[in-house]
PDB file of N, CA and C in Angstrom:
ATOM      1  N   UNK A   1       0.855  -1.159   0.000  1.00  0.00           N
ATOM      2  CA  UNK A   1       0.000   0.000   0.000  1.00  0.00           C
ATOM      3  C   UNK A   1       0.907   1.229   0.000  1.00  0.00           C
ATOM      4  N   UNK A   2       0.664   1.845  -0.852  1.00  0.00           N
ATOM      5  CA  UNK A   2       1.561   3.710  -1.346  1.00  0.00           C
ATOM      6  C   UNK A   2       0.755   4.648  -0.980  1.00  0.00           C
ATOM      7  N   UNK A   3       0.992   5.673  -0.136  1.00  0.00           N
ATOM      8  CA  UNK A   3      -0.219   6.920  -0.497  1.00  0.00           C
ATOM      9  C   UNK A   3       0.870   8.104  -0.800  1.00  0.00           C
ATOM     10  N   UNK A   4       0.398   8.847  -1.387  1.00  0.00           N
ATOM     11  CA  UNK A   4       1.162  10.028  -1.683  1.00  0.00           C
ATOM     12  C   UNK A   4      -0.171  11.468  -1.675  1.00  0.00           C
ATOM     13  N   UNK A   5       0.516  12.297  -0.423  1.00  0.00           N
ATOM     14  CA  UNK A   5      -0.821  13.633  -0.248  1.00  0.00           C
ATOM     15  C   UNK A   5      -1.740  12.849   0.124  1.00  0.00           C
ATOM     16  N   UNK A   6      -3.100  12.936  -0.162  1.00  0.00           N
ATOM     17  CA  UNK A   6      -4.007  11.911   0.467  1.00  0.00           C
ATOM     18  C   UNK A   6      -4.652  10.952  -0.412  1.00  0.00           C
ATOM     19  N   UNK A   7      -3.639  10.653  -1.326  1.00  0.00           N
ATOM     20  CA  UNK A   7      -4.642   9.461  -1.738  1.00  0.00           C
ATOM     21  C   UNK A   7      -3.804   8.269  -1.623  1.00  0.00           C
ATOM     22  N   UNK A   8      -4.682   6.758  -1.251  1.00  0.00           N
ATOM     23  CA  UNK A   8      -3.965   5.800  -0.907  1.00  0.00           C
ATOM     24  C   UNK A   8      -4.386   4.875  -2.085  1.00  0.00           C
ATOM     25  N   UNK A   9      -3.197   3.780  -2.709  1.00  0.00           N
ATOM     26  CA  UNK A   9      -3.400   3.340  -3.961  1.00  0.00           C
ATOM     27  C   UNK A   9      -2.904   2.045  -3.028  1.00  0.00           C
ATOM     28  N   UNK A  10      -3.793   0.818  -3.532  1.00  0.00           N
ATOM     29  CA  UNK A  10      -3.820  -0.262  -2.990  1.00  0.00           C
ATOM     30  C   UNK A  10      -2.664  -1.541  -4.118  1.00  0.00           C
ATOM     31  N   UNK A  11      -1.712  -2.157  -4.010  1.00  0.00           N
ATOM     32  CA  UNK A  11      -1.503  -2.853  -4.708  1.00  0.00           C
ATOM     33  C   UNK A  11      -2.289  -3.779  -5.579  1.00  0.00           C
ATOM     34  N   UNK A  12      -2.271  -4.302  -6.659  1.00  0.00           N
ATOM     35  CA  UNK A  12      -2.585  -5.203  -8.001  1.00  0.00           C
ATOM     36  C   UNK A  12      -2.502  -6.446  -6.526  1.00  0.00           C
ATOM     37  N   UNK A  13      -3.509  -7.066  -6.848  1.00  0.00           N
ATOM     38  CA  UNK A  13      -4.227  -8.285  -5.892  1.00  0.00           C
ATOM     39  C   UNK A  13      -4.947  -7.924  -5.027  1.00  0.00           C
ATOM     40  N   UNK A  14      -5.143  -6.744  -4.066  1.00  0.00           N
ATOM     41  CA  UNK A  14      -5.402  -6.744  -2.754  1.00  0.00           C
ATOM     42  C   UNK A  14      -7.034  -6.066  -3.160  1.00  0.00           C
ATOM     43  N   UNK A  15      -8.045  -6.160  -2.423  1.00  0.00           N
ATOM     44  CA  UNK A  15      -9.445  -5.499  -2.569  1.00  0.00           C
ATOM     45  C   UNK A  15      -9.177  -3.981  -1.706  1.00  0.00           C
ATOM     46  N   UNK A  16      -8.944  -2.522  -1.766  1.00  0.00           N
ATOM     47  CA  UNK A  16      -8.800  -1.326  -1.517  1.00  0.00           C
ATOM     48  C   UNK A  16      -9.774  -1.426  -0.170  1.00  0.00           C
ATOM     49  N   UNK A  17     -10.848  -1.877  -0.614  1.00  0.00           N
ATOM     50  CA  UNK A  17     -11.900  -1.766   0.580  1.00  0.00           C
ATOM     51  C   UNK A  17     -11.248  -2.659   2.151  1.00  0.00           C
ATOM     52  N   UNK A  18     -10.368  -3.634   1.921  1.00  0.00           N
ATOM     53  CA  UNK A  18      -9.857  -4.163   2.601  1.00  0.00           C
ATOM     54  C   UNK A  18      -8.539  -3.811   3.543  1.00  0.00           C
ATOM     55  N   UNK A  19      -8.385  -2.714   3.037  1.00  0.00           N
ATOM     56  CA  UNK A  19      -6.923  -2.012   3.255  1.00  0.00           C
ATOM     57  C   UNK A  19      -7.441  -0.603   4.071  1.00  0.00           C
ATOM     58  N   UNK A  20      -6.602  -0.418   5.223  1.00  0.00           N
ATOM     59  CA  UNK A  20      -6.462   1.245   5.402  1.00  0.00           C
ATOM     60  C   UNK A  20      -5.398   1.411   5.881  1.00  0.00           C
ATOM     61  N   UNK A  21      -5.440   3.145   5.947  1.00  0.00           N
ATOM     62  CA  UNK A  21      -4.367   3.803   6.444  1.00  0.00           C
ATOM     63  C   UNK A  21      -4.151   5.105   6.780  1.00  0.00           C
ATOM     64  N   UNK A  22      -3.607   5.460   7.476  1.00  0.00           N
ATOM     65  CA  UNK A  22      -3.859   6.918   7.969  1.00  0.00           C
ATOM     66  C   UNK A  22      -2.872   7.950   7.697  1.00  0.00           C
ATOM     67  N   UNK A  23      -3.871   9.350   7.306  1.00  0.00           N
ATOM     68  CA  UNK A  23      -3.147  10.255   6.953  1.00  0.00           C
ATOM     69  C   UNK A  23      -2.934  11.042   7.300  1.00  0.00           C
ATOM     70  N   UNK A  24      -1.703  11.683   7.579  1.00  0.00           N
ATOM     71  CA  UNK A  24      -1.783  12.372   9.073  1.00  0.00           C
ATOM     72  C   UNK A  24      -2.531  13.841   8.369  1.00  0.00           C
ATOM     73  N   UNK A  25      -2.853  14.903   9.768  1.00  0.00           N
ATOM     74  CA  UNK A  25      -3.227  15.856   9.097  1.00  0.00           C
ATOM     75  C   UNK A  25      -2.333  16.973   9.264  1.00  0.00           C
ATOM     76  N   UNK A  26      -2.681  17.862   8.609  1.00  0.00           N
ATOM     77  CA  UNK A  26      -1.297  19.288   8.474  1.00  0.00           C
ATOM     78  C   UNK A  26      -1.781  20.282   9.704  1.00  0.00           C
ATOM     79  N   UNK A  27      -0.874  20.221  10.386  1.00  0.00           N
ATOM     80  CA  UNK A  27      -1.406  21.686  11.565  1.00  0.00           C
ATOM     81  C   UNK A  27      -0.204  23.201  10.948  1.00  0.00           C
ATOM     82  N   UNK A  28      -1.172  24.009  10.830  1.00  0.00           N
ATOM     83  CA  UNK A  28      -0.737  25.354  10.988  1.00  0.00           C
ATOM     84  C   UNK A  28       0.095  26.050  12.090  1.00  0.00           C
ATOM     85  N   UNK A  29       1.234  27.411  12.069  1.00  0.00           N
ATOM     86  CA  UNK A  29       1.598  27.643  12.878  1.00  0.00           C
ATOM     87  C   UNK A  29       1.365  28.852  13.095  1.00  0.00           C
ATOM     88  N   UNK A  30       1.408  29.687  14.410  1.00  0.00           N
ATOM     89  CA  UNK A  30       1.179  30.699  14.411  1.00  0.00           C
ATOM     90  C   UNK A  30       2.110  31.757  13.005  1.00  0.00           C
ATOM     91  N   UNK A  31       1.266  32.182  12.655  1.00  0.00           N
ATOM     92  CA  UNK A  31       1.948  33.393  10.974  1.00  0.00           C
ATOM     93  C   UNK A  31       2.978  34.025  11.493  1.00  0.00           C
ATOM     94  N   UNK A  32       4.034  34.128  10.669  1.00  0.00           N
ATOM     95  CA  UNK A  32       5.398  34.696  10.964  1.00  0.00           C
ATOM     96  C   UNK A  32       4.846  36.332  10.382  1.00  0.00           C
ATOM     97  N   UNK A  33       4.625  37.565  11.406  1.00  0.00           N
ATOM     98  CA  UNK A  33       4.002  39.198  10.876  1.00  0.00           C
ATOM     99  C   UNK A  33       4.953  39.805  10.867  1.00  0.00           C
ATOM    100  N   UNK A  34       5.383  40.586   9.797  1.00  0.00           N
ATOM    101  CA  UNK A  34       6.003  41.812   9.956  1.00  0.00           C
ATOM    102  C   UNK A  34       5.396  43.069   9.179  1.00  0.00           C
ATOM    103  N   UNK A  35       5.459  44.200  10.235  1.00  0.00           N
ATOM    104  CA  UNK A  35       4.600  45.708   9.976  1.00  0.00           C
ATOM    105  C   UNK A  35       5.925  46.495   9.558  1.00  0.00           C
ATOM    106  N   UNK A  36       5.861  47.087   8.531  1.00  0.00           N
ATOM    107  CA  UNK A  36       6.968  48.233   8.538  1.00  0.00           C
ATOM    108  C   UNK A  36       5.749  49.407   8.248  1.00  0.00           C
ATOM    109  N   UNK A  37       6.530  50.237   8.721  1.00  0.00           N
ATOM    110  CA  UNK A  37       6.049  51.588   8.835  1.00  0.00           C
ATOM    111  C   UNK A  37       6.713  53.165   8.874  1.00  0.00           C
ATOM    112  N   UNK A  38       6.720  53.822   7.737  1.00  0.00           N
ATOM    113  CA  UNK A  38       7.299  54.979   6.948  1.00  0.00           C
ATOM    114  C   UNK A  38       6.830  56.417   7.316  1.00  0.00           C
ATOM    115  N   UNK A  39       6.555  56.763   8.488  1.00  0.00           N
ATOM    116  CA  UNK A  39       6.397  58.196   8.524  1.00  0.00           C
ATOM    117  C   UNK A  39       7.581  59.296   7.659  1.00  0.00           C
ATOM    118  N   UNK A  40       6.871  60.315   7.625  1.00  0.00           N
ATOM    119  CA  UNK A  40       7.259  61.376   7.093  1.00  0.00           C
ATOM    120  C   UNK A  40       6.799  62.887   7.138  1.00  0.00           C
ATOM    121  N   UNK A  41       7.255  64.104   7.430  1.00  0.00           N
ATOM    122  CA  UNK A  41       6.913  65.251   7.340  1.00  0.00           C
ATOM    123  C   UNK A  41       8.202  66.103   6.906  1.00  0.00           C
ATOM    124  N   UNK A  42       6.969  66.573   6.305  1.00  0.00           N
ATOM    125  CA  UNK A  42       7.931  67.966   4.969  1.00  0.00           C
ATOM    126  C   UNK A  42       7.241  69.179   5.164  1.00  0.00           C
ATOM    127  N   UNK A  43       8.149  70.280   5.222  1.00  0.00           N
ATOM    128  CA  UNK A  43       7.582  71.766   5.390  1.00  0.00           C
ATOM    129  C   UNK A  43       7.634  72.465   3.949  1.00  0.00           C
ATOM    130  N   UNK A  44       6.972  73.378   3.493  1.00  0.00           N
ATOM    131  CA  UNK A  44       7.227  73.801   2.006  1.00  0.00           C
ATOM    132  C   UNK A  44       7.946  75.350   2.598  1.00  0.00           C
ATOM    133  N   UNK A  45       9.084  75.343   2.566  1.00  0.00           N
ATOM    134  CA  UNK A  45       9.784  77.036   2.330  1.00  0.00           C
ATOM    135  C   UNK A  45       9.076  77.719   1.938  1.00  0.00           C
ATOM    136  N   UNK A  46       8.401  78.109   0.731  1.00  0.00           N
ATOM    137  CA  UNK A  46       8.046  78.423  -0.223  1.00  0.00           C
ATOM    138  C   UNK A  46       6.186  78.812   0.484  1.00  0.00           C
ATOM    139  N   UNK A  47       5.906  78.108   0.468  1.00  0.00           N
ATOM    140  CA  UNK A  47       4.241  77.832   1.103  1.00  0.00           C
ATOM    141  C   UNK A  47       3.879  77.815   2.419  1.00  0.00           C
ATOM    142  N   UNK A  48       4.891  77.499   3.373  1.00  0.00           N
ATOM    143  CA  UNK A  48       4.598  77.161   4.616  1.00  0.00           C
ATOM    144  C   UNK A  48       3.417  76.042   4.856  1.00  0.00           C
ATOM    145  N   UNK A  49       3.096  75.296   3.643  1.00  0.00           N
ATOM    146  CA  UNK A  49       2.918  74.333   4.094  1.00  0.00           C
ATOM    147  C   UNK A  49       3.285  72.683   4.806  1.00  0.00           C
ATOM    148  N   UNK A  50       2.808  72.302   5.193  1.00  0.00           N
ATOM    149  CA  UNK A  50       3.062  71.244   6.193  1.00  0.00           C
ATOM    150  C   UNK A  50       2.312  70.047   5.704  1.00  0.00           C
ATOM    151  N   UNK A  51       3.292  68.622   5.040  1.00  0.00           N
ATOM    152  CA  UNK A  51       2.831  67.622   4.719  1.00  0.00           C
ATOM    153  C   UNK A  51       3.132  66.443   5.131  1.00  0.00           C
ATOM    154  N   UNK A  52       2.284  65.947   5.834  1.00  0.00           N
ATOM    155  CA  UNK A  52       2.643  64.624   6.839  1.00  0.00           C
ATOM    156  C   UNK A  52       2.325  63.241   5.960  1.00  0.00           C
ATOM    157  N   UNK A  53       3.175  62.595   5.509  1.00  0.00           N
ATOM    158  CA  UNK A  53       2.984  61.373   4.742  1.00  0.00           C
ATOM    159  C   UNK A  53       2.937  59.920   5.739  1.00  0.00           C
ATOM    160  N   UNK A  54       2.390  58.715   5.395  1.00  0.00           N
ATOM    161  CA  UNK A  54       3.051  57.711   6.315  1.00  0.00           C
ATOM    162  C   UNK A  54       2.738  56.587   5.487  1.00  0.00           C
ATOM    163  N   UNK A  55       3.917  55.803   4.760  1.00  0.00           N
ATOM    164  CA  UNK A  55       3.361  54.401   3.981  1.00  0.00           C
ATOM    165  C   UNK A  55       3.820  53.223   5.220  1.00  0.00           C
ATOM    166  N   UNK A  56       2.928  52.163   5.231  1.00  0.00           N
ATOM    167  CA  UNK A  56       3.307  50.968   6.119  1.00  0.00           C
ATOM    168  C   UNK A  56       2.871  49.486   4.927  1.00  0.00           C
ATOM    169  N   UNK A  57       3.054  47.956   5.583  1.00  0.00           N
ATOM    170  CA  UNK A  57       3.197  47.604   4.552  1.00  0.00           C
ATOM    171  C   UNK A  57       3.264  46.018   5.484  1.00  0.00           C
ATOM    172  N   UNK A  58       2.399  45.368   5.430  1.00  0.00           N
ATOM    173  CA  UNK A  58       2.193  43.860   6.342  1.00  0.00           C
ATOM    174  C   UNK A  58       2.730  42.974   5.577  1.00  0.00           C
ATOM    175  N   UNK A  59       3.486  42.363   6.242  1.00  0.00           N
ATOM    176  CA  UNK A  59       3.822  40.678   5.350  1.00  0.00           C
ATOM    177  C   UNK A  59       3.633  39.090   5.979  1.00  0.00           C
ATOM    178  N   UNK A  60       2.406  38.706   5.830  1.00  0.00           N
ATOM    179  CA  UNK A  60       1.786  37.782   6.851  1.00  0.00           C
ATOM    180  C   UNK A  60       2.280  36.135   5.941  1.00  0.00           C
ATOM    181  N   UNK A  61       3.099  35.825   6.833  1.00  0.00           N
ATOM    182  CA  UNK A  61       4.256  34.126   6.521  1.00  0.00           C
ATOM    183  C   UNK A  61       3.218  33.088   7.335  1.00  0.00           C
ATOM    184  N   UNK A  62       2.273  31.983   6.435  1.00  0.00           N
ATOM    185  CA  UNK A  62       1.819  30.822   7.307  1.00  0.00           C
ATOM    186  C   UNK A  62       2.473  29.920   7.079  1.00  0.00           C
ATOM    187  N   UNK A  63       2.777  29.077   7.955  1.00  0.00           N
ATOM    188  CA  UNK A  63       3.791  27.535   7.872  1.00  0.00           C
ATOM    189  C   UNK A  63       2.916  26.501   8.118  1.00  0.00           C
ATOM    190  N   UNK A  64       3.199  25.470   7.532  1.00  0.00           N
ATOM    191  CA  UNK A  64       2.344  24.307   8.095  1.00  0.00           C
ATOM    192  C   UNK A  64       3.510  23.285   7.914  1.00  0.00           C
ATOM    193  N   UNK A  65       3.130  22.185   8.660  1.00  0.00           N
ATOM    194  CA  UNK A  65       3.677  20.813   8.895  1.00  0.00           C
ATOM    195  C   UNK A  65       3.498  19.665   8.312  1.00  0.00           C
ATOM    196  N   UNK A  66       3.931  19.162   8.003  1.00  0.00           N
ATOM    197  CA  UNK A  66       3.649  18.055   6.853  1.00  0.00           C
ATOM    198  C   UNK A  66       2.191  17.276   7.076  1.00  0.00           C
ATOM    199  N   UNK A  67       1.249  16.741   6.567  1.00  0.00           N
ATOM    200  CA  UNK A  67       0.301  15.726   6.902  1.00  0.00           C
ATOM    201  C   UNK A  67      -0.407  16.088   4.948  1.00  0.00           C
ATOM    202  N   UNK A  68      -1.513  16.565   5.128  1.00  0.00           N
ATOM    203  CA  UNK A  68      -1.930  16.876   3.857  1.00  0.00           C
ATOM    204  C   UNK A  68      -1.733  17.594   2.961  1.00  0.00           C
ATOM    205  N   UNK A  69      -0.603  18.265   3.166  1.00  0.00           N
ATOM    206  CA  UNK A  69      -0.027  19.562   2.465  1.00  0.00           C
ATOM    207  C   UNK A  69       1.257  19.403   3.139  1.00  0.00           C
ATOM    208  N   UNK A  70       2.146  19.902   1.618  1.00  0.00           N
ATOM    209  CA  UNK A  70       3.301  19.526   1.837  1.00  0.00           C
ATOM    210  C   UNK A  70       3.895  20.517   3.217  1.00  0.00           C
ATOM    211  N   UNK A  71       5.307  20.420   3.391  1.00  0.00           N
ATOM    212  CA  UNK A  71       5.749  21.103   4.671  1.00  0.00           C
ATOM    213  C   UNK A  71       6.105  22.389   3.934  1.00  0.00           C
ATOM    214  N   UNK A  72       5.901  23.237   4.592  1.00  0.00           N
ATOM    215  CA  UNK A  72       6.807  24.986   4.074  1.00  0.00           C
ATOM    216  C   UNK A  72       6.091  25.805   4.208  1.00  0.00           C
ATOM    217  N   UNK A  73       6.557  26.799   3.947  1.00  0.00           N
ATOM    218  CA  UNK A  73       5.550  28.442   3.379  1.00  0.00           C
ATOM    219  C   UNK A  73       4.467  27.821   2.690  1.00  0.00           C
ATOM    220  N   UNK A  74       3.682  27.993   3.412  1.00  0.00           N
ATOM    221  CA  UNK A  74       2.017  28.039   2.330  1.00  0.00           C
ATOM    222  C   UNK A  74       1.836  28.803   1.019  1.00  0.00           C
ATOM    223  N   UNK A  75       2.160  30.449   1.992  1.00  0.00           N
ATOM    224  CA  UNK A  75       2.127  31.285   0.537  1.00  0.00           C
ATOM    225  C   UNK A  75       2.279  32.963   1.926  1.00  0.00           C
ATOM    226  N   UNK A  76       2.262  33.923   1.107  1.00  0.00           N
ATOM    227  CA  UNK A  76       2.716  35.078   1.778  1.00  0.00           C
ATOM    228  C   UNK A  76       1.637  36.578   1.208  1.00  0.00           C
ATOM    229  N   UNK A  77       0.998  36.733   1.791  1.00  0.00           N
ATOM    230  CA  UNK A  77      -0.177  37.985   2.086  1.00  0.00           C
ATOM    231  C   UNK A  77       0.964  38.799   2.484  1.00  0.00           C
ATOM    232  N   UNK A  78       0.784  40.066   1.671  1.00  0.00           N
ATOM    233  CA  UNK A  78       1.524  41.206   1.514  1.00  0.00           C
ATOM    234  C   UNK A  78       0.069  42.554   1.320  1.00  0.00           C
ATOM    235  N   UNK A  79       0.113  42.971   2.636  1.00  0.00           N
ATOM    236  CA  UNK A  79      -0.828  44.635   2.750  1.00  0.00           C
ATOM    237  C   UNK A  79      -0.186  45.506   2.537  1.00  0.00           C
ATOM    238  N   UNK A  80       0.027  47.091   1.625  1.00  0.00           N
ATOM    239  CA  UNK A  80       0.529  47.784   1.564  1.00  0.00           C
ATOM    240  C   UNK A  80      -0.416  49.186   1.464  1.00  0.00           C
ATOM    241  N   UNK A  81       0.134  50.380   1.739  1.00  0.00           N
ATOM    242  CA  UNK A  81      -0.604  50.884   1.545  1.00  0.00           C
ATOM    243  C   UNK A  81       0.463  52.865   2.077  1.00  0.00           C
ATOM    244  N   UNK A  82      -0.980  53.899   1.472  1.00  0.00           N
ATOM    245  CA  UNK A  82       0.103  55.047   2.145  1.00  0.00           C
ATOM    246  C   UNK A  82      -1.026  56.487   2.101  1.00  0.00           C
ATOM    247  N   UNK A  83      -0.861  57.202   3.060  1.00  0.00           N
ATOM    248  CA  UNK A  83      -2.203  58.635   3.168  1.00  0.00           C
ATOM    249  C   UNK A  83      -1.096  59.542   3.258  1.00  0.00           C
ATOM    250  N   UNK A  84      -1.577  60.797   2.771  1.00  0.00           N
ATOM    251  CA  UNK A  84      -0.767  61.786   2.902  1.00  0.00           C
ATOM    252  C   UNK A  84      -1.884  62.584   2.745  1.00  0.00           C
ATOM    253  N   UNK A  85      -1.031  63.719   4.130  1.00  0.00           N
ATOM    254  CA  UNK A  85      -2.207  64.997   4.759  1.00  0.00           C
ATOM    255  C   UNK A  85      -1.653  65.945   4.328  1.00  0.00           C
ATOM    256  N   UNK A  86      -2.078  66.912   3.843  1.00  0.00           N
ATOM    257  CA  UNK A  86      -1.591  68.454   3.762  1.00  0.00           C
ATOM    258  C   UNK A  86      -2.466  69.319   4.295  1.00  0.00           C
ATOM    259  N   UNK A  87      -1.696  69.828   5.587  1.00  0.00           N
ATOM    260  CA  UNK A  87      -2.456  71.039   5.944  1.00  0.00           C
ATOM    261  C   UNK A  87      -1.715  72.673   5.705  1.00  0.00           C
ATOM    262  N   UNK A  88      -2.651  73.112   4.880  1.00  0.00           N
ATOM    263  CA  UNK A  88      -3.359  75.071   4.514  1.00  0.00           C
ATOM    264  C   UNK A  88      -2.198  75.810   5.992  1.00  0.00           C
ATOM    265  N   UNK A  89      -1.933  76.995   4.613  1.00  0.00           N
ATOM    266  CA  UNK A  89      -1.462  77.668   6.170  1.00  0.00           C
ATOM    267  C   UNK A  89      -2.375  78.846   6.004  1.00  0.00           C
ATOM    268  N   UNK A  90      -2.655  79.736   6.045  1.00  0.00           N
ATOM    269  CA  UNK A  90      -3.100  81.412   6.337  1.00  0.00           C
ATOM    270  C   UNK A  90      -2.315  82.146   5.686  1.00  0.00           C
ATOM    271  N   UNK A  91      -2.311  83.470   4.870  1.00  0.00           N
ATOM    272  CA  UNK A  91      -1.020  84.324   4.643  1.00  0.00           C
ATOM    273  C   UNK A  91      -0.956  84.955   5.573  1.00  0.00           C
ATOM    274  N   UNK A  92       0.398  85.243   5.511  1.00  0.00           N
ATOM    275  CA  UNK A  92       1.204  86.436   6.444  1.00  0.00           C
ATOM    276  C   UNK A  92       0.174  87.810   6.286  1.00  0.00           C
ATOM    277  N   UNK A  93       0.089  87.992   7.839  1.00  0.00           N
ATOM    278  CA  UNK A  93      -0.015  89.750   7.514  1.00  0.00           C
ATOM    279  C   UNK A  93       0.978  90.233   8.213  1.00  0.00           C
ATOM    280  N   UNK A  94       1.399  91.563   7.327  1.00  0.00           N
ATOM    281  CA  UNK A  94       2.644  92.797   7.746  1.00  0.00           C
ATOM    282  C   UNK A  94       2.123  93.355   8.930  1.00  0.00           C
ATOM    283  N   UNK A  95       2.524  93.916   9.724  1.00  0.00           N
ATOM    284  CA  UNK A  95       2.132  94.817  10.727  1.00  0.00           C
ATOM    285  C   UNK A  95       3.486  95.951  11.073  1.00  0.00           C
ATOM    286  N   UNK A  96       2.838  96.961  10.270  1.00  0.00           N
ATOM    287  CA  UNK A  96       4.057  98.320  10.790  1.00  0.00           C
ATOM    288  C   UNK A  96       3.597  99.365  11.771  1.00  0.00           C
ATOM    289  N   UNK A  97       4.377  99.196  12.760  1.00  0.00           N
ATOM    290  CA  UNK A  97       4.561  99.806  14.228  1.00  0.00           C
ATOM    291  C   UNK A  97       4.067 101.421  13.743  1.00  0.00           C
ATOM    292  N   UNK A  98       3.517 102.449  14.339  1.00  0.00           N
ATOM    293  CA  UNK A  98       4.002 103.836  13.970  1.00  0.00           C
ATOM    294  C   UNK A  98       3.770 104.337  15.275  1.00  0.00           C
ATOM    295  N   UNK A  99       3.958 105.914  15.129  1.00  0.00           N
ATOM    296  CA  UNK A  99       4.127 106.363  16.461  1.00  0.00           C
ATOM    297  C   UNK A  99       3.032 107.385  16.873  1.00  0.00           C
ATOM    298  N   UNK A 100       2.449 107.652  18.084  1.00  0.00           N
ATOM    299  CA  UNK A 100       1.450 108.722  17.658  1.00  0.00           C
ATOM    300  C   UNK A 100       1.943 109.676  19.177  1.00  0.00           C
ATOM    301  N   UNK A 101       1.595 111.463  19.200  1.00  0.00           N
ATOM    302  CA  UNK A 101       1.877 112.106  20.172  1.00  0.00           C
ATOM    303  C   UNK A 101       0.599 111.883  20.818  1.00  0.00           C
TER     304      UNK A 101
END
């Protein structure tokens, strides 16, 4: 008797129905996570504006163990993503001092 993944193939003579065997099953492991995360702020000289960026970016690793699925990396979920704020300034006002008697 051969099984390979889950199917079990009975040798030439034997009745299949007569035969078993067990397959083990695959347990999962807790996901290997990693978060990166990209802040950023920029002032404009020019504008006095103020722009706060932030890209971050998940990379979720599941493992499993041999039984019905082979052993290794399953496969790898990748979240990415990025917002950027700009906040308005006001213009300048001048203010000249003068003098009065």
């Amino acid at each position: 008797m051969t099984h390979s993944g889950g199917t079990v193939t009975a040798p030439s003579g034997y009745y299949a129905s007569a035969l078993t065997h067990a397959v083990g099953n695959g347990t999962a492991t807790t996901p290997a996570t990693t978060l990166t995360f990209a802040p950023a702020i920029s002032v404009d000289a020019a504008t006095g504006k103020i722009t706060a960026t932030v890209s971050g970016s998940s990379n979720i690793t599941p493992t499993v163990t041999a039984g019905y699925v082979n052993a290794g990396t399953a496969g790898k979920i990748t979240v990415s993503g990025s917002k950027t704020l700009t906040m308005s300034t006001k213009a300048g006002t001048t203010i000249t001092p003068t003098e009065t008697a």
